[in-house]
N, C-alpha and C. Protein backbone atom coordinates (compact mmCIF):
# COMPACT_ATOMS: atom_id res chain seq x y z
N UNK A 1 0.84 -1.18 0.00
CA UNK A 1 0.00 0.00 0.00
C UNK A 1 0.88 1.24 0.00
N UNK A 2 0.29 2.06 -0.62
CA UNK A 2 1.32 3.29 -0.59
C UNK A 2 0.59 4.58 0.57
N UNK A 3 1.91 5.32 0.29
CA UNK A 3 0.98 6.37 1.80
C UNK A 3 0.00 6.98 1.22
N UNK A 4 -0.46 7.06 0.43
CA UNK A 4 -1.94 8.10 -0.09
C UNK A 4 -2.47 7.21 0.60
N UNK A 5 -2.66 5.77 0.56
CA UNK A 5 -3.92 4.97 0.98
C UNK A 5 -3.60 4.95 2.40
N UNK A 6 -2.69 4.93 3.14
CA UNK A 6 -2.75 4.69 4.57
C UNK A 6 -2.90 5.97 4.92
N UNK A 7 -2.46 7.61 4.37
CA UNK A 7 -3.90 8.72 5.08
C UNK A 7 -5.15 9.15 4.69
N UNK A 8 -5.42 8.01 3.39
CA UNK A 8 -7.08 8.63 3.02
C UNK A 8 -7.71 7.63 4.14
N UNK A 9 -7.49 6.57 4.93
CA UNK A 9 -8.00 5.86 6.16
C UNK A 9 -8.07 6.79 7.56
N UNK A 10 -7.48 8.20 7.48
CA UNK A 10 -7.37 8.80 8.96
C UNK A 10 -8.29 10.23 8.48
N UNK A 11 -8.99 10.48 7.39
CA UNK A 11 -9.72 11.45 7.53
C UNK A 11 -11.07 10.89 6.55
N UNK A 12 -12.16 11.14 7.03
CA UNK A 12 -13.19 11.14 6.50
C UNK A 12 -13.18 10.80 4.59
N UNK A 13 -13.84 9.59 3.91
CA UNK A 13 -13.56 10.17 2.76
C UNK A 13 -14.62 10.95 2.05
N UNK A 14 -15.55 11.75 2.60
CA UNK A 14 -16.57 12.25 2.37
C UNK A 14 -15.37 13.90 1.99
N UNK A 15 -14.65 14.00 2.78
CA UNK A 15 -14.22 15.74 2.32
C UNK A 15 -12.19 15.07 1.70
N UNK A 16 -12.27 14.03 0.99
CA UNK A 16 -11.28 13.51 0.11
C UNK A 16 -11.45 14.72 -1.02
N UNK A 17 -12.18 14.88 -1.87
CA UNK A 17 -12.24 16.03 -3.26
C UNK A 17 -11.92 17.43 -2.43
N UNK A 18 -12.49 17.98 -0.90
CA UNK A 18 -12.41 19.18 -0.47
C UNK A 18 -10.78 19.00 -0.51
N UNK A 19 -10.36 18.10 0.11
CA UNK A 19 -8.69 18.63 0.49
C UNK A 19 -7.71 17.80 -0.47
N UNK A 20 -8.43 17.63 -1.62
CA UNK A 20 -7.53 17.56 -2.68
C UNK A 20 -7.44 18.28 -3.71
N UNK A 21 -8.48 19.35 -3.47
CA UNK A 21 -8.66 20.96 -4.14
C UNK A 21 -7.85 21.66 -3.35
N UNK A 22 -8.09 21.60 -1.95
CA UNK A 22 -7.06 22.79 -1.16
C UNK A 22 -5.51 22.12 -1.46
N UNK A 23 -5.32 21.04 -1.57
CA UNK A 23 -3.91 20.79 -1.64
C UNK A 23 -3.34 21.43 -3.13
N UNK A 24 -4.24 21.62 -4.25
CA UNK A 24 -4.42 21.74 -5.64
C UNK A 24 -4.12 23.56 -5.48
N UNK A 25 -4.83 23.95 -4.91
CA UNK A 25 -4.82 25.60 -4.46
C UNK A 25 -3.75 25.89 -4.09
N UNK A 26 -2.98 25.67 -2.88
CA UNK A 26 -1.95 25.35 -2.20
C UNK A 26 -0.85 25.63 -3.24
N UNK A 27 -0.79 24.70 -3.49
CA UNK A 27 0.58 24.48 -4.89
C UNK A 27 0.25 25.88 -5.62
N UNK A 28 -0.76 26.33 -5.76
CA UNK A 28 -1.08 27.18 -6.75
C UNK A 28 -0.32 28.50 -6.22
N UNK A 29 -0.59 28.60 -5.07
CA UNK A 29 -0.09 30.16 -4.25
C UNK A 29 1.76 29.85 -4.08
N UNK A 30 1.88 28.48 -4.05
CA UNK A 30 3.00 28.25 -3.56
C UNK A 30 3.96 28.50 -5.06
N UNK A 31 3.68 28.29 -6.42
CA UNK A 31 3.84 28.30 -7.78
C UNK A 31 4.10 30.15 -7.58
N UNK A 32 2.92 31.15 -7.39
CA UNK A 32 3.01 32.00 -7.54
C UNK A 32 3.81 33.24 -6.92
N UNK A 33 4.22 32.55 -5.32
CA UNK A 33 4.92 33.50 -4.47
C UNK A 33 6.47 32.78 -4.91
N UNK A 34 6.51 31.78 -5.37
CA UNK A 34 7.97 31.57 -5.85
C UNK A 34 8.17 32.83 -7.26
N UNK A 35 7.42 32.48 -8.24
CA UNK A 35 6.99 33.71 -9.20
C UNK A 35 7.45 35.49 -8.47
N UNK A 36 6.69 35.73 -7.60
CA UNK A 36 6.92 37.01 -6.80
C UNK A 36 8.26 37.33 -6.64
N UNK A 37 8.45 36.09 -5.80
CA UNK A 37 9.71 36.48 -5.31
C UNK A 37 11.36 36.13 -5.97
N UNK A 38 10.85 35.66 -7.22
CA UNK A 38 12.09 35.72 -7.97
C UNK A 38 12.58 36.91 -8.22
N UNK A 39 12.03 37.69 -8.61
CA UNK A 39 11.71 39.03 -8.84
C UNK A 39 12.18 40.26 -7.33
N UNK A 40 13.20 41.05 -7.54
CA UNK A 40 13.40 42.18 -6.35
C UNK A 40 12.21 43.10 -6.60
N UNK A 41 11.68 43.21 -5.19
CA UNK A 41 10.73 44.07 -5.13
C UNK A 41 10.57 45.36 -5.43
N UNK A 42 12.13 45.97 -5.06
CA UNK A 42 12.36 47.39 -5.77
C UNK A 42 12.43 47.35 -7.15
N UNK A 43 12.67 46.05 -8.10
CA UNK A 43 13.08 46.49 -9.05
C UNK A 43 11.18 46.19 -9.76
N UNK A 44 10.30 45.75 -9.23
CA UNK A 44 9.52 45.33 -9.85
C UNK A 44 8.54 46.39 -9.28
N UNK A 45 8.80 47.54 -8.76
CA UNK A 45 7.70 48.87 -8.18
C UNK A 45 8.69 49.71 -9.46
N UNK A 46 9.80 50.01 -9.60
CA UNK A 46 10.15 50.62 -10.45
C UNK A 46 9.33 50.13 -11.82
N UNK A 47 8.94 49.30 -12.21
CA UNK A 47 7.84 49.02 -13.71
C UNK A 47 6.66 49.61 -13.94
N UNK A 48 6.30 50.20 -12.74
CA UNK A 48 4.85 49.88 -12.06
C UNK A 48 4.41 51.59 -11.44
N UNK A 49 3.59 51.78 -12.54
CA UNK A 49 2.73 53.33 -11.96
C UNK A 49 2.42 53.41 -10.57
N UNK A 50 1.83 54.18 -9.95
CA UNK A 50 1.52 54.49 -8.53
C UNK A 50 0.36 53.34 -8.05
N UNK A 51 -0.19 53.72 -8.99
CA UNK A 51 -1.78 53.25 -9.15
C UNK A 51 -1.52 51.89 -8.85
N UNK A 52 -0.80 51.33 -9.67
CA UNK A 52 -0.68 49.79 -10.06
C UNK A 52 0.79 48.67 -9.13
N UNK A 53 1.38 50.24 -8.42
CA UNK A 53 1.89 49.72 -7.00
C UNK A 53 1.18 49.44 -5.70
N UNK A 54 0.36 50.30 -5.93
CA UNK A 54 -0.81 49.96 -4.75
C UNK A 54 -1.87 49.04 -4.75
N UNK A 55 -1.82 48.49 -5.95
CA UNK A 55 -2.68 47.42 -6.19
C UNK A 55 -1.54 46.20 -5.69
N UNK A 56 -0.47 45.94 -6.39
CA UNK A 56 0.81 45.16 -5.88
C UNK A 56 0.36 45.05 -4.40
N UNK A 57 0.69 46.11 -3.52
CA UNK A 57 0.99 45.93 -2.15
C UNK A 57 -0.44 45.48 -1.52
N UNK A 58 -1.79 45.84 -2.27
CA UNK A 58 -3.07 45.96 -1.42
C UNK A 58 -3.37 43.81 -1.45
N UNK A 59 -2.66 43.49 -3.07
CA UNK A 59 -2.89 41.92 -2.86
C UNK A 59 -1.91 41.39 -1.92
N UNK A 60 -1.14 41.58 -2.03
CA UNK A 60 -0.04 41.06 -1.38
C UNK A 60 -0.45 40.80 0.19
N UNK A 61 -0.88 42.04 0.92
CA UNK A 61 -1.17 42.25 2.26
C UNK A 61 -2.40 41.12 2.23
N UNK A 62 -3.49 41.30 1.71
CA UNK A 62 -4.41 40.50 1.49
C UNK A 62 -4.29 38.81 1.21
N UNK A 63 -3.44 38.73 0.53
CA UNK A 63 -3.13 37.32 0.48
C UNK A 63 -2.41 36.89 1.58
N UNK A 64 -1.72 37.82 2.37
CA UNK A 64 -0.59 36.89 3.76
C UNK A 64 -1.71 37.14 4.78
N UNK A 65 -2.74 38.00 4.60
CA UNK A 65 -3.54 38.24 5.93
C UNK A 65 -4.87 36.70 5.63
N UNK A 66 -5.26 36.77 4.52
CA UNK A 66 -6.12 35.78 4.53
C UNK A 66 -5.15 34.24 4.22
N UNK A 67 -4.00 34.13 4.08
CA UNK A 67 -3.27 33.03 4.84
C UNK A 67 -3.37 32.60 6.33
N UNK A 68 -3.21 33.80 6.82
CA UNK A 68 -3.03 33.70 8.55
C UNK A 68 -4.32 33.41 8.54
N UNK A 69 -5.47 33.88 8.28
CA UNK A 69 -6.61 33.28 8.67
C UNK A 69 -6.91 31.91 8.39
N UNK A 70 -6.62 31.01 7.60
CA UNK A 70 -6.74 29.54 7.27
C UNK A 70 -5.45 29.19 8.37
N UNK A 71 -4.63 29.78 9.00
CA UNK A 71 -3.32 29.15 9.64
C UNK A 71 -4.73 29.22 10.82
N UNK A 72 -4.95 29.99 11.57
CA UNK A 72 -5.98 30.22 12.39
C UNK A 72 -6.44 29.36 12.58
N UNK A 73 -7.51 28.91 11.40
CA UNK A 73 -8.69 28.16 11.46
C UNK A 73 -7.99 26.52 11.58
N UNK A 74 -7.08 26.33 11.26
CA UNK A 74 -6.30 25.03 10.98
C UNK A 74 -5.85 24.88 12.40
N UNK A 75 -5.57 25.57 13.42
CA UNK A 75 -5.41 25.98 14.71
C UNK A 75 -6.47 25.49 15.91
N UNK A 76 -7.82 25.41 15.50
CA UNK A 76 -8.99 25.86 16.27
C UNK A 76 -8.78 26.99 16.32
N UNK A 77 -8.86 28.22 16.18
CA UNK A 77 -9.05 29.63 16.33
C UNK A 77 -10.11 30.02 15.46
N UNK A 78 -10.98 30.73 16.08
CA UNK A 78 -11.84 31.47 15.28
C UNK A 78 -11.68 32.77 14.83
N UNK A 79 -11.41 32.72 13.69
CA UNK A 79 -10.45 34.51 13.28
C UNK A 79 -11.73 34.95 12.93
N UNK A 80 -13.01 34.74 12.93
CA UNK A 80 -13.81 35.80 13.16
C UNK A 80 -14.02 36.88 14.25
N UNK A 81 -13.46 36.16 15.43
CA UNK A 81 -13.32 36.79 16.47
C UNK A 81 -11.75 37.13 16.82
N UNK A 82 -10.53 37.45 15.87
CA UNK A 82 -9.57 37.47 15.96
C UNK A 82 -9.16 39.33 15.31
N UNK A 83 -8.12 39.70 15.40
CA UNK A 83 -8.03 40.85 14.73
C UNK A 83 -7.82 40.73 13.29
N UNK A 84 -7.49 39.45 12.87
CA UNK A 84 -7.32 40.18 11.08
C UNK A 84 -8.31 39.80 10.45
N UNK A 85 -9.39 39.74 10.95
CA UNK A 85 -11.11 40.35 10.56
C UNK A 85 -11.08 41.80 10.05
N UNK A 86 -10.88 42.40 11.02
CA UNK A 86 -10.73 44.12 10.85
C UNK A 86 -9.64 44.52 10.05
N UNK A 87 -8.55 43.75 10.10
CA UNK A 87 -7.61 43.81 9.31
C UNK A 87 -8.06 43.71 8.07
N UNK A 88 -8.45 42.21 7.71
CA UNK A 88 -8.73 41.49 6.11
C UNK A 88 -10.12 43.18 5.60
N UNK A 89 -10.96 43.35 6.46
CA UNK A 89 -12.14 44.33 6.34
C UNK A 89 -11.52 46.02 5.84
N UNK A 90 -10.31 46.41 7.02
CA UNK A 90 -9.60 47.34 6.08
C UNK A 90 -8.92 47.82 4.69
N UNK A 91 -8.63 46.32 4.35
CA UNK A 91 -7.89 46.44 3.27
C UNK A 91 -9.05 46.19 2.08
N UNK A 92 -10.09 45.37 2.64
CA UNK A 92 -10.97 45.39 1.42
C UNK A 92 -11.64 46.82 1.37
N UNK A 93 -11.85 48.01 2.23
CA UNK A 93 -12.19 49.02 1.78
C UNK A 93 -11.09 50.15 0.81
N UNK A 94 -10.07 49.71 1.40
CA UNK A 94 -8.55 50.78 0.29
C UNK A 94 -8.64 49.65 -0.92
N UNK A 95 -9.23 48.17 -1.44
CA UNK A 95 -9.24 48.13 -2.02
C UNK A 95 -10.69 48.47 -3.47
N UNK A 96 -11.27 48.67 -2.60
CA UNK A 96 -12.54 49.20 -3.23
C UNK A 96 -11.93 50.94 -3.49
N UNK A 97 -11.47 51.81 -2.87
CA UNK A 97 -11.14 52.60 -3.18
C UNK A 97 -10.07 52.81 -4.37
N UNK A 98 -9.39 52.26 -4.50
CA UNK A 98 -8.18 52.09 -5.66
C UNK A 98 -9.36 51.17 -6.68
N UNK A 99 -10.02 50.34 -6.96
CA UNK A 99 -11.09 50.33 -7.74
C UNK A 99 -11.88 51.34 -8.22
N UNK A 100 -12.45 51.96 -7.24
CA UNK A 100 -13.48 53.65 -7.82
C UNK A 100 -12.16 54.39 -8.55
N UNK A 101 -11.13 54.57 -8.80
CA UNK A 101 -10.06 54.96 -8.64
C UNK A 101 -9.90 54.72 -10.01
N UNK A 102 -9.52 53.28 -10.67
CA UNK A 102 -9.45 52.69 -11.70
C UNK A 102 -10.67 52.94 -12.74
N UNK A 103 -11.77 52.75 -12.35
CA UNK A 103 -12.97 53.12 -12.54
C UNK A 103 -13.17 54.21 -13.17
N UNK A 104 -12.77 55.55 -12.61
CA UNK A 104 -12.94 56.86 -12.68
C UNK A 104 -12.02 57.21 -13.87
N UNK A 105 -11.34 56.08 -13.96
CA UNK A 105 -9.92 56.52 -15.20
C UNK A 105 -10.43 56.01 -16.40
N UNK A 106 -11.26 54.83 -16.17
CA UNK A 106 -11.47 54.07 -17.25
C UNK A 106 -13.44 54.97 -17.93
N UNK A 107 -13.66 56.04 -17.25
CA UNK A 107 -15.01 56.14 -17.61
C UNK A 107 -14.69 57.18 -18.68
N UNK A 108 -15.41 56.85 -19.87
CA UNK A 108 -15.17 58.18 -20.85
C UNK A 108 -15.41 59.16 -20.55
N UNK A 109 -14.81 60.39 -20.89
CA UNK A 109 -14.76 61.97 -20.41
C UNK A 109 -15.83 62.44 -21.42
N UNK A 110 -16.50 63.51 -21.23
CA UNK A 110 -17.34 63.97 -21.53
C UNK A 110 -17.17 65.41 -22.12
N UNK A 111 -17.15 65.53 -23.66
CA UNK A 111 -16.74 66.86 -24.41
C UNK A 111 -17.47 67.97 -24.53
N UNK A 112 -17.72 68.60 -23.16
CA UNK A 112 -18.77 69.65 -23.12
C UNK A 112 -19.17 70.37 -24.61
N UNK A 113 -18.10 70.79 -25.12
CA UNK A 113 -18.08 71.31 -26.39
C UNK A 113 -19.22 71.02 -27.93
N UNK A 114 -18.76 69.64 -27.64
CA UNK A 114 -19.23 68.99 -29.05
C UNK A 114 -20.72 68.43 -28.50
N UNK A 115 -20.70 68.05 -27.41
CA UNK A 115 -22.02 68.13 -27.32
C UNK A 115 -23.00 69.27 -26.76
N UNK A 116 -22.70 70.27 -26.80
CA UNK A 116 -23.89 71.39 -26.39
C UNK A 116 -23.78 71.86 -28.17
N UNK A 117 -22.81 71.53 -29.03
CA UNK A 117 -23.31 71.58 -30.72
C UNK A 117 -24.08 70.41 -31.09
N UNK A 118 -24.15 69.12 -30.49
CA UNK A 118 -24.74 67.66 -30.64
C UNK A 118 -26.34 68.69 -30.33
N UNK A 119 -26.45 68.86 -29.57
CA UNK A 119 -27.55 69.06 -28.87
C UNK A 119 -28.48 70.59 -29.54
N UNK A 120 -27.61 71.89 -29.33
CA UNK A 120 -28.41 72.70 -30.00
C UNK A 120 -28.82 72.41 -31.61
N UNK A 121 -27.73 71.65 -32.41
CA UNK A 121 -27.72 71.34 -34.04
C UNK A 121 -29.66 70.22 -34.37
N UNK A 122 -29.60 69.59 -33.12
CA UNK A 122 -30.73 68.09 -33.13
C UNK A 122 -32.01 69.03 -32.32
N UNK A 123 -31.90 70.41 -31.54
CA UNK A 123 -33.12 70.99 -31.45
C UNK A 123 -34.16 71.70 -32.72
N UNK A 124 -35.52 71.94 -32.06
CA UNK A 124 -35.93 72.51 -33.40
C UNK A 124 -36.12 73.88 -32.65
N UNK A 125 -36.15 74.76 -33.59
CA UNK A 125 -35.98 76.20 -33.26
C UNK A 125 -37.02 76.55 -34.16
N UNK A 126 -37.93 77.31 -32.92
CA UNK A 126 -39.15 78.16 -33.61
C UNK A 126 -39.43 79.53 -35.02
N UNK A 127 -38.12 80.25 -34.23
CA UNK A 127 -37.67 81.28 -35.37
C UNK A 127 -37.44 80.36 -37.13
N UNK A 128 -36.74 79.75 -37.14
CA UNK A 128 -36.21 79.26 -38.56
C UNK A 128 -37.10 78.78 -39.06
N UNK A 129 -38.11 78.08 -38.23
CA UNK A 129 -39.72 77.05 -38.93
C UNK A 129 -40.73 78.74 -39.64
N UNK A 130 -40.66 79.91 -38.71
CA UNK A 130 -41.51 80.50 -38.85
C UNK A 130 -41.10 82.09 -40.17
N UNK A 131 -40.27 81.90 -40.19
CA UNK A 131 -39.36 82.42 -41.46
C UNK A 131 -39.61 81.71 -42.63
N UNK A 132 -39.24 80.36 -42.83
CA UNK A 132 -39.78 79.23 -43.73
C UNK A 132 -41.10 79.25 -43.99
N UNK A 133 -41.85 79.58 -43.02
CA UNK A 133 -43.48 79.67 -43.27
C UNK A 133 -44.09 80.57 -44.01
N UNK A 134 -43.08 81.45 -43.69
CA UNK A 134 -43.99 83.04 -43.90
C UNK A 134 -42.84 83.11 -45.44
N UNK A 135 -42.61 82.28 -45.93
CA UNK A 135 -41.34 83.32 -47.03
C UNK A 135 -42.77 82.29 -48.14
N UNK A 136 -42.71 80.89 -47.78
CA UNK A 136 -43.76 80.26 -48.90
C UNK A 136 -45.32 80.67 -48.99
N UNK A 137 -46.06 80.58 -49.86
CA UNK A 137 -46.96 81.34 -50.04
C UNK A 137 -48.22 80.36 -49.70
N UNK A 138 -49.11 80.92 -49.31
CA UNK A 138 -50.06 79.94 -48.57
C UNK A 138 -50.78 79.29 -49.68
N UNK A 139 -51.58 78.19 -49.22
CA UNK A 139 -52.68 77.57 -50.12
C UNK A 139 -53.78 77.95 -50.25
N UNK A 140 -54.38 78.64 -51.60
CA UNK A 140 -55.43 79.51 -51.92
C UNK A 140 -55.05 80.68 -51.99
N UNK A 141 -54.21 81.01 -52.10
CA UNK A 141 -54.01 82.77 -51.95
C UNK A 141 -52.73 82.82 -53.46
N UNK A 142 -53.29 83.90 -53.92
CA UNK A 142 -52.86 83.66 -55.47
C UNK A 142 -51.56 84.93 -55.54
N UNK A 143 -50.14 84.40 -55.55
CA UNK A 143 -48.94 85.69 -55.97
C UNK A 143 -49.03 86.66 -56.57
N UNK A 144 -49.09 87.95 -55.95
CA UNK A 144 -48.46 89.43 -56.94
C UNK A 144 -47.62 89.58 -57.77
């Protein structure tokens, strides 16, 4: 027997697919912070607009804070009742903010200009209809 089969006997095999996704995940973060950190951090904020450094640092924090919370929970600890609740909760509001942020960059600007000509050009104007009226000669009424 090999060891897969002597520890799928010490945990339930009802949550076998749950923690062979988290082990699957796992590798995944573990793939990606090797990725990160090949890379010097100064040299990889030097690439990187303001905007899109603060996005860098806002995942980053976020991913080691919602680590510690699965270290937690793997613990018995309930990090609902722990501080990086408020923590994980802060950073999701600076990250909603750097979103409105992104947002605000990405919304088309608006050419006061061309459209108050969009707009007066597509009105109808009473004067010009009533000039036109009065220059053609009515029906029944015979030209001098």
């Amino acid at each position: 027997m090999s060891e897969d089969d002597n520890n799928s006997e010490e945990y339930p095999t009802e949550i076998h697919d749950y923690l062979t996704a988290f082990e699957k995940s796992l590798g995944s973060v573990d793939e990606m912070l090797k990725t990160m950190m090949s890379v010097s951090r100064s040299e990889l904020l030097q690439k990187l607009d303001p905007l899109e450094q603060a996005k860098l640092d806002l995942v980053s924090v976020y991913t080691l804070n919602s680590m510690f919370w699965v270290y937690l929970a793997t613990q018995g600890i309930n990090p609902k009742e722990h501080p990086v609740k408020q923590e994980l909760e802060r950073i999701r509001i600076y990250m909603n903010k750097v979103k409105e942020i992104t947002d605000k960059k990405k919304a088309s600007r608006l050419d006061k200009g061309a459209a108050s000509r969009f707009v007066k050009n597509a009105l109808w104007e009473p004067n010009a209809e009533n000039e036109r009226s009065s220059k053609t000669p009515a029906k029944g009424k015979k030209r001098q």
